[in-house]
N, C-alpha and C. Protein backbone atom coordinates (compact mmCIF):
# COMPACT_ATOMS: atom_id res chain seq x y z
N UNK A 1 9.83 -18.53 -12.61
CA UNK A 1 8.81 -17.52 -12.83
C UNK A 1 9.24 -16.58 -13.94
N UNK A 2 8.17 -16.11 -15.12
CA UNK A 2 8.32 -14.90 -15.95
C UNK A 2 8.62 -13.68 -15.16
N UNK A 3 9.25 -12.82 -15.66
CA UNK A 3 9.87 -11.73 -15.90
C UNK A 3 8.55 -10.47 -15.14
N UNK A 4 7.16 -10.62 -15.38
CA UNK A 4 6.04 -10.35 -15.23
C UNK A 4 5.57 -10.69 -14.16
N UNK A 5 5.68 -11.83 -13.82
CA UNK A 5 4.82 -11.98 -12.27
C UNK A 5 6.18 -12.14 -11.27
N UNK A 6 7.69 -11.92 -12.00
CA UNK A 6 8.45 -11.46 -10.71
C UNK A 6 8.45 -10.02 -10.40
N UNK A 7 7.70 -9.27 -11.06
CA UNK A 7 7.96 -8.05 -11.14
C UNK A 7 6.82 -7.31 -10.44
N UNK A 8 5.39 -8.05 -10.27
CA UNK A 8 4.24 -8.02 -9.57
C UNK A 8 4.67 -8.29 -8.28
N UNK A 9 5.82 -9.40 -8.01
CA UNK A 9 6.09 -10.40 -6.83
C UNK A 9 6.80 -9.47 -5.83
N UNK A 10 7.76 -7.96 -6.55
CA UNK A 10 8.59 -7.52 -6.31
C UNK A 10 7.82 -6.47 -6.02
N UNK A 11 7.07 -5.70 -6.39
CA UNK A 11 6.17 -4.79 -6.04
C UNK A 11 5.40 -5.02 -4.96
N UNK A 12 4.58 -6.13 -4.70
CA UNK A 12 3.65 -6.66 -3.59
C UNK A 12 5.11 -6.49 -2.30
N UNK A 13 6.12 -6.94 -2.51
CA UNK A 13 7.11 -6.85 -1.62
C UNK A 13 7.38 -5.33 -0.89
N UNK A 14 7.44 -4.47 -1.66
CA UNK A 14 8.10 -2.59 -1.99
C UNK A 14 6.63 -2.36 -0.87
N UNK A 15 5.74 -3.22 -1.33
CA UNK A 15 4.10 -2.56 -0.42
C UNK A 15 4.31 -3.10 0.47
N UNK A 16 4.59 -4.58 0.53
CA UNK A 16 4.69 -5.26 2.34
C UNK A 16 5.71 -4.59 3.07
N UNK A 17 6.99 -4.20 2.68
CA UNK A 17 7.80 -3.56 3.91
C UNK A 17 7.37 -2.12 4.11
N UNK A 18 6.48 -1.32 3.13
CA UNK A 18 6.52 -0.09 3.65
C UNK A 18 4.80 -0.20 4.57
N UNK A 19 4.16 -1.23 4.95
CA UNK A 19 3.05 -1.52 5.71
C UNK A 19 3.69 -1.81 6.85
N UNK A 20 5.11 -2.44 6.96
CA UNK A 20 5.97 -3.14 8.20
C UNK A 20 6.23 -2.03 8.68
N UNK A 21 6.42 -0.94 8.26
CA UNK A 21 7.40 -0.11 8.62
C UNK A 21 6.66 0.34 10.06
N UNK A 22 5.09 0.52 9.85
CA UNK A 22 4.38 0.52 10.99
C UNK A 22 3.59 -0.37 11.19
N UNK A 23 3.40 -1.57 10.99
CA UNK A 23 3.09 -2.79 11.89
C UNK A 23 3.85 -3.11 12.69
N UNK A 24 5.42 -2.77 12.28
CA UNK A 24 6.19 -2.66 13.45
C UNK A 24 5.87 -2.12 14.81
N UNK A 25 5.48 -0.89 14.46
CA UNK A 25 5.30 -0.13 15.73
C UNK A 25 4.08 -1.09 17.11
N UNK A 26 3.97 -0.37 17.74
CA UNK A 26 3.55 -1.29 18.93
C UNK A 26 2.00 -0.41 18.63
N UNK A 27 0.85 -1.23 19.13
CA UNK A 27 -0.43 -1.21 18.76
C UNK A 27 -0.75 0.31 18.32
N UNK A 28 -0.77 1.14 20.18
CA UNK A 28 -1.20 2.18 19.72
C UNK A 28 -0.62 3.30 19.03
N UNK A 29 0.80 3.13 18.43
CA UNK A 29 1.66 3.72 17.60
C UNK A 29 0.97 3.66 15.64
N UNK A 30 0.79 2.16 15.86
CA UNK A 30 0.62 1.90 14.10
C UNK A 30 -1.04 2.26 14.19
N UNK A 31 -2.00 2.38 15.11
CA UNK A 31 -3.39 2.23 15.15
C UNK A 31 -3.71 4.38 14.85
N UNK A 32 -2.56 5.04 15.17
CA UNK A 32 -2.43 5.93 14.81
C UNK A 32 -2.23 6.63 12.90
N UNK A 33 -3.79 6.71 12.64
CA UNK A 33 -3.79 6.96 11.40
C UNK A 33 -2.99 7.92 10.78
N UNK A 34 -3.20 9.33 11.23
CA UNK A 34 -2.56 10.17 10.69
C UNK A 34 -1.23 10.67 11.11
N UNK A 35 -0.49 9.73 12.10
CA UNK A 35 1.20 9.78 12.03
C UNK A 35 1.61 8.77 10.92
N UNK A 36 0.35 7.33 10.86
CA UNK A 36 1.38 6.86 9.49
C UNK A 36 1.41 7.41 8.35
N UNK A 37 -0.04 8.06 8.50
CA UNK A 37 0.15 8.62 6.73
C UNK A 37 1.32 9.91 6.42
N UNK A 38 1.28 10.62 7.80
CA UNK A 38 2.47 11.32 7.67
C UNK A 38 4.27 10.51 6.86
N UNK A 39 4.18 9.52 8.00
CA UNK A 39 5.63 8.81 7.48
C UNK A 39 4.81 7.85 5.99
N UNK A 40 4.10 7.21 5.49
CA UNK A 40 3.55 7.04 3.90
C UNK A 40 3.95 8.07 2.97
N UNK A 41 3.48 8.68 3.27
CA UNK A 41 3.54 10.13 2.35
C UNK A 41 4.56 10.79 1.69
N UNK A 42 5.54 10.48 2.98
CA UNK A 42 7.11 11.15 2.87
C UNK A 42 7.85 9.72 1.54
N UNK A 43 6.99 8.57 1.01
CA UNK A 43 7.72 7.66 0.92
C UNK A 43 7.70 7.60 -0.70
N UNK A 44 8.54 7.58 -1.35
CA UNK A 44 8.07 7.95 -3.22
C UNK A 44 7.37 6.86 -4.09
N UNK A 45 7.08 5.64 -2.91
CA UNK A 45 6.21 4.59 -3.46
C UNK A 45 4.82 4.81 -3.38
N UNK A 46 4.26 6.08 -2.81
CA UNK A 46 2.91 6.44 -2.15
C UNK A 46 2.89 7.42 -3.59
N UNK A 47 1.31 7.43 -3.83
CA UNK A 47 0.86 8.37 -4.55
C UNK A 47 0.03 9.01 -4.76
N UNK A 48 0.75 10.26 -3.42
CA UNK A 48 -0.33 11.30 -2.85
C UNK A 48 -1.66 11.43 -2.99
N UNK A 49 -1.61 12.11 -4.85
CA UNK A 49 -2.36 12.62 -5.34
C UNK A 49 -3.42 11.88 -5.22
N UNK A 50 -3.51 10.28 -6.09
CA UNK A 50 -4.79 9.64 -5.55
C UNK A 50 -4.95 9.01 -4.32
N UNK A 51 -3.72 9.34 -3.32
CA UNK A 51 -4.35 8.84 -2.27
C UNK A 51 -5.22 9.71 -1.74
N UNK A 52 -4.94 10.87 -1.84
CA UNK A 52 -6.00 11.93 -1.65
C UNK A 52 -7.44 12.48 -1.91
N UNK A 53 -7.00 11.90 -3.58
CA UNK A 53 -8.16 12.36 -4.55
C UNK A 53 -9.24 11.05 -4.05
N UNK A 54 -8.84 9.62 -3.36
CA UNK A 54 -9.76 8.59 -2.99
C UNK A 54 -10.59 8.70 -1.96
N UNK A 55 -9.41 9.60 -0.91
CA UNK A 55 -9.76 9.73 0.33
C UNK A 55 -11.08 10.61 0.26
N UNK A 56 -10.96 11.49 -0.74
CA UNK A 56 -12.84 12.18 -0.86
C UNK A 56 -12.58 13.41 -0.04
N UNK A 57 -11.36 13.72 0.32
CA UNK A 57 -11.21 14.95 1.27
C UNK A 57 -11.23 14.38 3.10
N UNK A 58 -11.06 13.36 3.13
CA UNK A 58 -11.32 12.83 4.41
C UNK A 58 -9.58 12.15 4.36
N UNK A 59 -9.18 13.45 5.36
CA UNK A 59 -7.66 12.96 6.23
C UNK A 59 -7.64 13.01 7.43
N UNK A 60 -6.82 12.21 7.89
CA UNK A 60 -6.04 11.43 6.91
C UNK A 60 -6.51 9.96 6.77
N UNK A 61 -5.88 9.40 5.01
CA UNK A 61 -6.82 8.49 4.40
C UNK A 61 -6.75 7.21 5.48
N UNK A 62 -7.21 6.24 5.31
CA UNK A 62 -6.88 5.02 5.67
C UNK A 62 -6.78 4.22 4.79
N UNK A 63 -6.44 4.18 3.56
CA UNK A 63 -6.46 3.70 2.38
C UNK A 63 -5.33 4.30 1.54
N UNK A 64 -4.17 3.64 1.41
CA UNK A 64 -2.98 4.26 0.64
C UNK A 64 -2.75 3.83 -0.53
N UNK A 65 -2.72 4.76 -1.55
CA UNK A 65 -2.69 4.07 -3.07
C UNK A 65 -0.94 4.01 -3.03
N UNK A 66 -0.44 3.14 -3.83
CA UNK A 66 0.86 3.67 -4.63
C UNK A 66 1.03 3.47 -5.58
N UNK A 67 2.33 3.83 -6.46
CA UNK A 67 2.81 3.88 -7.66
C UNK A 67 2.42 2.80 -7.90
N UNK A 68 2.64 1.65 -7.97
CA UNK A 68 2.31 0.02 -8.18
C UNK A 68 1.13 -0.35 -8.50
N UNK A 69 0.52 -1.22 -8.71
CA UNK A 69 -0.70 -1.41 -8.26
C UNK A 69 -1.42 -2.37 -7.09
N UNK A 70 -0.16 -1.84 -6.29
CA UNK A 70 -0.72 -2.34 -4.50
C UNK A 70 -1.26 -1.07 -4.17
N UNK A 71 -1.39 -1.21 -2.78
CA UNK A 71 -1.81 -0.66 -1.65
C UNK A 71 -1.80 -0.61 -0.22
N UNK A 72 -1.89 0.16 0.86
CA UNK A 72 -2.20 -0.57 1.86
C UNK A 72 -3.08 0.57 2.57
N UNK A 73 -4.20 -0.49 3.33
CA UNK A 73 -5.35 0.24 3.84
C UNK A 73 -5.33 -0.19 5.38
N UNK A 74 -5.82 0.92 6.44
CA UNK A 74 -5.71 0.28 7.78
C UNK A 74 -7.13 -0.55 8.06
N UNK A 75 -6.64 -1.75 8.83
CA UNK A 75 -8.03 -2.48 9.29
C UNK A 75 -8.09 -1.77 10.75
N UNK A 76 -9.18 -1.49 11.19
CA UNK A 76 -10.01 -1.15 12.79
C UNK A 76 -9.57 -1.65 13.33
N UNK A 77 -9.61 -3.29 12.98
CA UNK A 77 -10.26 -4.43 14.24
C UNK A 77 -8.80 -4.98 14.28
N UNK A 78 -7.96 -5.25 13.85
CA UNK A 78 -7.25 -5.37 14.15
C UNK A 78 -6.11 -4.28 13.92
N UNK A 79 -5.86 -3.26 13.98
CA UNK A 79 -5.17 -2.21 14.29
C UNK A 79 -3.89 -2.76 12.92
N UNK A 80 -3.48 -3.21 12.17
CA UNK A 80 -2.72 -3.02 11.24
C UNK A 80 -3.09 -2.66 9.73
N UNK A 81 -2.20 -2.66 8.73
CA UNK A 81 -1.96 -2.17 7.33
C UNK A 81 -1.88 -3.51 6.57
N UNK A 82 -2.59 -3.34 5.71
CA UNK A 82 -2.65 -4.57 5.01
C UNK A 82 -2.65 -4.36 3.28
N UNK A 83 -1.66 -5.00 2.51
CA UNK A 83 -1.91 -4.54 1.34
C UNK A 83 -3.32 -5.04 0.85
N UNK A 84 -3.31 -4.18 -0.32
CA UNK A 84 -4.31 -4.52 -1.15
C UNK A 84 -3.96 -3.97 -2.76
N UNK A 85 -5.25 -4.80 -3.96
CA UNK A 85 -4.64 -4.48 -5.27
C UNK A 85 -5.85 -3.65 -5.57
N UNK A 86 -5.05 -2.34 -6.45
CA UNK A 86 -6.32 -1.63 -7.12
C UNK A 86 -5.90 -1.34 -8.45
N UNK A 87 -4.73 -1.95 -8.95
CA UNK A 87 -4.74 -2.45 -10.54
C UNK A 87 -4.97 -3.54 -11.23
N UNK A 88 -4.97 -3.50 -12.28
CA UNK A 88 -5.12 -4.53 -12.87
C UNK A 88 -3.88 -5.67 -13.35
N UNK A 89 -4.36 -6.96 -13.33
CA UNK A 89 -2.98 -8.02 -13.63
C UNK A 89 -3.66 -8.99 -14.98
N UNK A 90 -2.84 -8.55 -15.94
CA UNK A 90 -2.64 -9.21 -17.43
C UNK A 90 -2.29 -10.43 -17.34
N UNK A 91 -3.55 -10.90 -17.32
CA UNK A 91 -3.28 -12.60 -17.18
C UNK A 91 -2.28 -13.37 -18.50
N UNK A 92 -2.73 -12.13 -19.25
CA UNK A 92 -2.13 -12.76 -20.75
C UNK A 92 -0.80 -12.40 -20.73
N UNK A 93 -0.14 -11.71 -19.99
CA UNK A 93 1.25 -11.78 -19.75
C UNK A 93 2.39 -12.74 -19.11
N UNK A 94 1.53 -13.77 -18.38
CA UNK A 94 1.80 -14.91 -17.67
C UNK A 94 2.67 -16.20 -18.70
N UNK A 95 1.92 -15.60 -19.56
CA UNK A 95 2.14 -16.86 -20.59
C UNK A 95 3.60 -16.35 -21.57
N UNK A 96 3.66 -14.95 -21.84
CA UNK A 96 4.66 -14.69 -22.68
C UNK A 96 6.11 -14.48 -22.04
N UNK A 97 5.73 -14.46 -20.84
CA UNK A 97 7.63 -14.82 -20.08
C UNK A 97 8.13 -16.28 -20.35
């Protein structure tokens, strides 16, 4: 793999363990929105500001932006954190690693 999509590969990673950190927890621990965003928040991969500025004034979010361009947002129905992407990926970078 380029240099570029290990570095996407490595980021999606930085987002999956800090989603573990409370999927770990037992249902009604992680189904608890605003204790995770408390422990998110504290974490320097989270980024407050637009997680805040997304949230529309509605805390705490269920939708966590970070530095990266992952994420992780809580699902209802099944009570966990799941990443997600809200940047963009340079396809044309694929090719120059």
């Amino acid at each position: 793999m380029g240099t570029y999509l290990d570095d996407l590969w490595n980021d999606l990673e930085k987002t999956w363990d800090l989603a573990m950190e409370i999927n770990d927890l037992p249902e009604a621990e992680r189904a608890n929105v605003g204790a995770a965003w408390e422990k998110f928040k504290a974490s320097d991969l989270v980024d407050n500001g637009r997680t805040e500025q997304e949230a529309g004034g509605t805390l705490p979010p269920q939708k966590v932006f970070c530095t990266n361009i992952y994420g992780i947002q809580f699902n209802p129905e099944t009570k966990y954190w799941i990443p997600f992407r809200h940047g963009e990926i340079d396809l044309a970078k694929f090719t120059e690693d």
